[in-house]
C-alpha atoms as a PDB file:
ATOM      1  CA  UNK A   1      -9.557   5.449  12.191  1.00  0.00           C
ATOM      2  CA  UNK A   2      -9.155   2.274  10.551  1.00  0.00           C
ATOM      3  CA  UNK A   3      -7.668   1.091   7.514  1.00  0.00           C
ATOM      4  CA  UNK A   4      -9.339  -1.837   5.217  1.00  0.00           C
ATOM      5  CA  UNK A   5      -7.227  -3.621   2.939  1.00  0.00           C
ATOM      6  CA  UNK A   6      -7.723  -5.753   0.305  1.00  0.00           C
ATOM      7  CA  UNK A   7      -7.392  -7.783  -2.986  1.00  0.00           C
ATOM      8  CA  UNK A   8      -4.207 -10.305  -2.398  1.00  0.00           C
ATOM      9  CA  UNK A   9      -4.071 -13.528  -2.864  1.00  0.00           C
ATOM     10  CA  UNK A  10      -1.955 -15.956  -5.175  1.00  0.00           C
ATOM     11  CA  UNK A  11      -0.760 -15.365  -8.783  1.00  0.00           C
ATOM     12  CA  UNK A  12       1.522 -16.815 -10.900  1.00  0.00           C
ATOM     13  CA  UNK A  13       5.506 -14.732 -11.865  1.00  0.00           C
ATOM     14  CA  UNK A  14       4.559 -12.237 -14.715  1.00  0.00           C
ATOM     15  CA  UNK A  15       0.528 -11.718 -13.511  1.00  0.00           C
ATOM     16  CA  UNK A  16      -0.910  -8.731 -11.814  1.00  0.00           C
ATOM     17  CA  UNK A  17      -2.958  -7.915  -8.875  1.00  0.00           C
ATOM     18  CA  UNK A  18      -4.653  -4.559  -7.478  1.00  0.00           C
ATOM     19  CA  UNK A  19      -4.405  -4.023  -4.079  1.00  0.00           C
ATOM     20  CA  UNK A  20      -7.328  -1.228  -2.365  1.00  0.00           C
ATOM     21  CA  UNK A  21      -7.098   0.045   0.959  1.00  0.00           C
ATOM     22  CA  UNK A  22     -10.005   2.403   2.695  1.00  0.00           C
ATOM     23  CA  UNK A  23     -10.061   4.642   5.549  1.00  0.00           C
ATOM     24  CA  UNK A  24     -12.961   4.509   7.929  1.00  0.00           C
ATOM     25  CA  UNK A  25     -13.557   6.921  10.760  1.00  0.00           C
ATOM     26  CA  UNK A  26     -11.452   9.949   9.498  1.00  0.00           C
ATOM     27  CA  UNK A  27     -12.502  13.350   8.996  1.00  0.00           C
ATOM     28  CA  UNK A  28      -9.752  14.779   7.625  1.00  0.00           C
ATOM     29  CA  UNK A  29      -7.308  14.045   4.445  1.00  0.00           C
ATOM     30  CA  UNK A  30      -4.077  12.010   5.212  1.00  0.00           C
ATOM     31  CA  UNK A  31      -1.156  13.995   3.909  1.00  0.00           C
ATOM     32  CA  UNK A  32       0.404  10.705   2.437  1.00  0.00           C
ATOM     33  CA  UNK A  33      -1.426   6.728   2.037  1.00  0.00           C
ATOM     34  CA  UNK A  34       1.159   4.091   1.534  1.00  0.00           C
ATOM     35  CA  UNK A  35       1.754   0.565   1.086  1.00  0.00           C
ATOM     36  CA  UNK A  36       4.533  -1.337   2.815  1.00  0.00           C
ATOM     37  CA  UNK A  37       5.425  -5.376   2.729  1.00  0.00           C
ATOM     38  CA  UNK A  38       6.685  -7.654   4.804  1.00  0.00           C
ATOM     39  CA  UNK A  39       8.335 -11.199   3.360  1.00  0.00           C
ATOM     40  CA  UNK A  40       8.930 -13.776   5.857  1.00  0.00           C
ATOM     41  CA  UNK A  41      12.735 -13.186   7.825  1.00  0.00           C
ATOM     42  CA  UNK A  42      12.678 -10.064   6.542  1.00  0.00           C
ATOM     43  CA  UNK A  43      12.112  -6.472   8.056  1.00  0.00           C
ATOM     44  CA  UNK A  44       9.202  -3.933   6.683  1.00  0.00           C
ATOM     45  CA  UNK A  45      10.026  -2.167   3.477  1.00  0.00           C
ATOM     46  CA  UNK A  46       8.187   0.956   1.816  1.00  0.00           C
ATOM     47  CA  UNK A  47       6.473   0.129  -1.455  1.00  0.00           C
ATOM     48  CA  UNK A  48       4.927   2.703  -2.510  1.00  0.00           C
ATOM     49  CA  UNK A  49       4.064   6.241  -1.149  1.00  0.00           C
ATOM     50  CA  UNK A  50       1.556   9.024  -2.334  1.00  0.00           C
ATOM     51  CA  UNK A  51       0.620  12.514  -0.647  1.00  0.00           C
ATOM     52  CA  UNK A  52      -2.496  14.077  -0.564  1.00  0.00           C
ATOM     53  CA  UNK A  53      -1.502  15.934  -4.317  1.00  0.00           C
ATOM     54  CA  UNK A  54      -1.064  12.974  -5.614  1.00  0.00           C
ATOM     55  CA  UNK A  55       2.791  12.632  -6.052  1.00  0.00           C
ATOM     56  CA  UNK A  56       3.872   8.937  -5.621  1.00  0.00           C
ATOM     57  CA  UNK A  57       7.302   7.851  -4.496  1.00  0.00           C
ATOM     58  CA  UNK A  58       8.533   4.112  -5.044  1.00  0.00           C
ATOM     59  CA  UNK A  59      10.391   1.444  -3.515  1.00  0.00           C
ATOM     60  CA  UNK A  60      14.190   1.120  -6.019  1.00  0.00           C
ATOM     61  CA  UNK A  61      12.641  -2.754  -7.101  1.00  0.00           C
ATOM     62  CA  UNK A  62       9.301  -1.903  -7.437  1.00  0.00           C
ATOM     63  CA  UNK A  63       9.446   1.493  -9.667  1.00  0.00           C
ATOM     64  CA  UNK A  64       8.170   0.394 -13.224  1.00  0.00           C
ATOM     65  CA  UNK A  65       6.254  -2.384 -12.161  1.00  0.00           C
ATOM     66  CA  UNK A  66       3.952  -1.280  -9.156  1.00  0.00           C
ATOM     67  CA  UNK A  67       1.690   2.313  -9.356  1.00  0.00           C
ATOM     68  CA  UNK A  68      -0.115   3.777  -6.339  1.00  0.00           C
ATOM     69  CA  UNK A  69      -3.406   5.711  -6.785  1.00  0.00           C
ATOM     70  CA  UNK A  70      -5.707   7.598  -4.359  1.00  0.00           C
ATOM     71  CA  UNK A  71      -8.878   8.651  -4.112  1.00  0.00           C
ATOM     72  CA  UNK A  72      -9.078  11.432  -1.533  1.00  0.00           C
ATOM     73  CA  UNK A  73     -12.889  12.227  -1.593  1.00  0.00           C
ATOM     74  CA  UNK A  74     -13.239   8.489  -0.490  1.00  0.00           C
ATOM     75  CA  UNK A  75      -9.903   8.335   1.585  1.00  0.00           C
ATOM     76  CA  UNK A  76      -8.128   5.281  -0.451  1.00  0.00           C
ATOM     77  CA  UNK A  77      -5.789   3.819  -1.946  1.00  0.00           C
ATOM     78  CA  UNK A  78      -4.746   1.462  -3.934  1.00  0.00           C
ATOM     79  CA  UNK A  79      -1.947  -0.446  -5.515  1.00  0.00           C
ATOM     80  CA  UNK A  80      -1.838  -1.929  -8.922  1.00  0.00           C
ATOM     81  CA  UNK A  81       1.078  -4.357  -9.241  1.00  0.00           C
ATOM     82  CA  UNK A  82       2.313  -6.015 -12.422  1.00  0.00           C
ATOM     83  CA  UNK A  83       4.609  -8.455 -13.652  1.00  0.00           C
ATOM     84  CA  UNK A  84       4.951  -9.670 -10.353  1.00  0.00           C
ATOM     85  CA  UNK A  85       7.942 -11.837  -9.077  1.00  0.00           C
ATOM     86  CA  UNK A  86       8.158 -14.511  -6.491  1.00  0.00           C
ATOM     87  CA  UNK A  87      10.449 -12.147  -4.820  1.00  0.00           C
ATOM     88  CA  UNK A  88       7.036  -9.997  -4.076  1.00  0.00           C
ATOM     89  CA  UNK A  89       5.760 -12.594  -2.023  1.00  0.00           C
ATOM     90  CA  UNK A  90       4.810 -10.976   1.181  1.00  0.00           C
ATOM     91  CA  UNK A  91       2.205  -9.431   3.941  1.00  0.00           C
ATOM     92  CA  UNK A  92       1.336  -6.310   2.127  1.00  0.00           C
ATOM     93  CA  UNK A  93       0.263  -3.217   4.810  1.00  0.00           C
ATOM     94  CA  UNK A  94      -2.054  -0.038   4.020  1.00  0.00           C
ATOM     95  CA  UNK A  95      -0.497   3.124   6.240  1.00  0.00           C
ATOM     96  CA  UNK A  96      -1.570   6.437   6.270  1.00  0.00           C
ATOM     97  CA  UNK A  97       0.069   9.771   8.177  1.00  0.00           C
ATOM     98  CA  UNK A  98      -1.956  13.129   8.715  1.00  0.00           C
ATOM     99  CA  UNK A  99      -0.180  15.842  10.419  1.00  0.00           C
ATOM    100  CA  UNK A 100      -2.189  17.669  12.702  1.00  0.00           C
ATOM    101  CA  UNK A 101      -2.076  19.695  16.055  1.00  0.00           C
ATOM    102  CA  UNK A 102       1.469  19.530  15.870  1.00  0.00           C
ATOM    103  CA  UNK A 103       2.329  16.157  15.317  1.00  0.00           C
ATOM    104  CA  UNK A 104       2.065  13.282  13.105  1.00  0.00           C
ATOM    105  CA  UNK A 105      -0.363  10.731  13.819  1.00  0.00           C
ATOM    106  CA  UNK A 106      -0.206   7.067  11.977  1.00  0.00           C
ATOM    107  CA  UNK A 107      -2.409   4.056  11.200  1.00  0.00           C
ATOM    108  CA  UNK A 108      -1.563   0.682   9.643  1.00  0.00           C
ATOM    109  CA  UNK A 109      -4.226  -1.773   8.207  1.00  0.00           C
ATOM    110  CA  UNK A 110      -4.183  -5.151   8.631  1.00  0.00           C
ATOM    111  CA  UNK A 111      -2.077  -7.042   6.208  1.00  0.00           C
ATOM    112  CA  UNK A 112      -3.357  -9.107   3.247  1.00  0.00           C
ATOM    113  CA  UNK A 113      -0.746 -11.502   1.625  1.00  0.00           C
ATOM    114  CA  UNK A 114       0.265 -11.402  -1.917  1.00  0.00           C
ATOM    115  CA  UNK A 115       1.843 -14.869  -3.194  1.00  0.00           C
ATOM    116  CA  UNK A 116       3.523 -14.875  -6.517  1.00  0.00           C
ATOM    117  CA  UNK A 117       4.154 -18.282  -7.252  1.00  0.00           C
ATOM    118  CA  UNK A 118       3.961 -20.832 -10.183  1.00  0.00           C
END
């Protein structure tokens, strides 16, 4: 399995940006797709989780301003971020988790940097 991320880049305080992430080599549905970030010093953080029914969870500084979507007959998902702070600067991760044959297994993507500067 491998995860394909997507769509950072820079953008000024108050902008937006969509983040996608894609699944490749799975045959089965993860039972949650999430997005974690990574800011330079700083350890790994959950943005943004969603299961397979489509219930989201949030990171507390990100609620309000960031909503996760999936798309489960094409295995992605994506990340739609707005009124973005320099404080969002950061390596921005894809994950997904499918439990099966009695334990979880995991994937990460590679990361694709966000930079929220003026």
């Amino acid at each position: 399995v491998q995860l394909q991320a997507s769509g950072g880049g820079l953008v000024r305080p108050g902008g937006s940006l969509r983040l996608s992430c894609t699944a490749s080599g799975s045959l089965f549905t993860f039972n949650a797709m999430s997005w974690y970030r990574q800011a330079p010093e700083k350890q790994r953080e959950l943005v943004a989780t969603i299961s397979s029914g489509g219930i989201p969870n949030y990171g507390h500084s990100m609620k309000g301003r960031f909503t996760i979507f999936r798309d489960n007959d094409k295995n992605a998902v994506s990340l739609q971020m707005s009124n973005l702070e320099p404080e969002d600067t950061a390596v921005y991760y894809c994950h997904a988790a499918v439990y099966r044959l009695g334990r979880w297994d995991t994937y990460w993507g590679q990361g694709t940097q966000v930079t929220v500067s003026s």
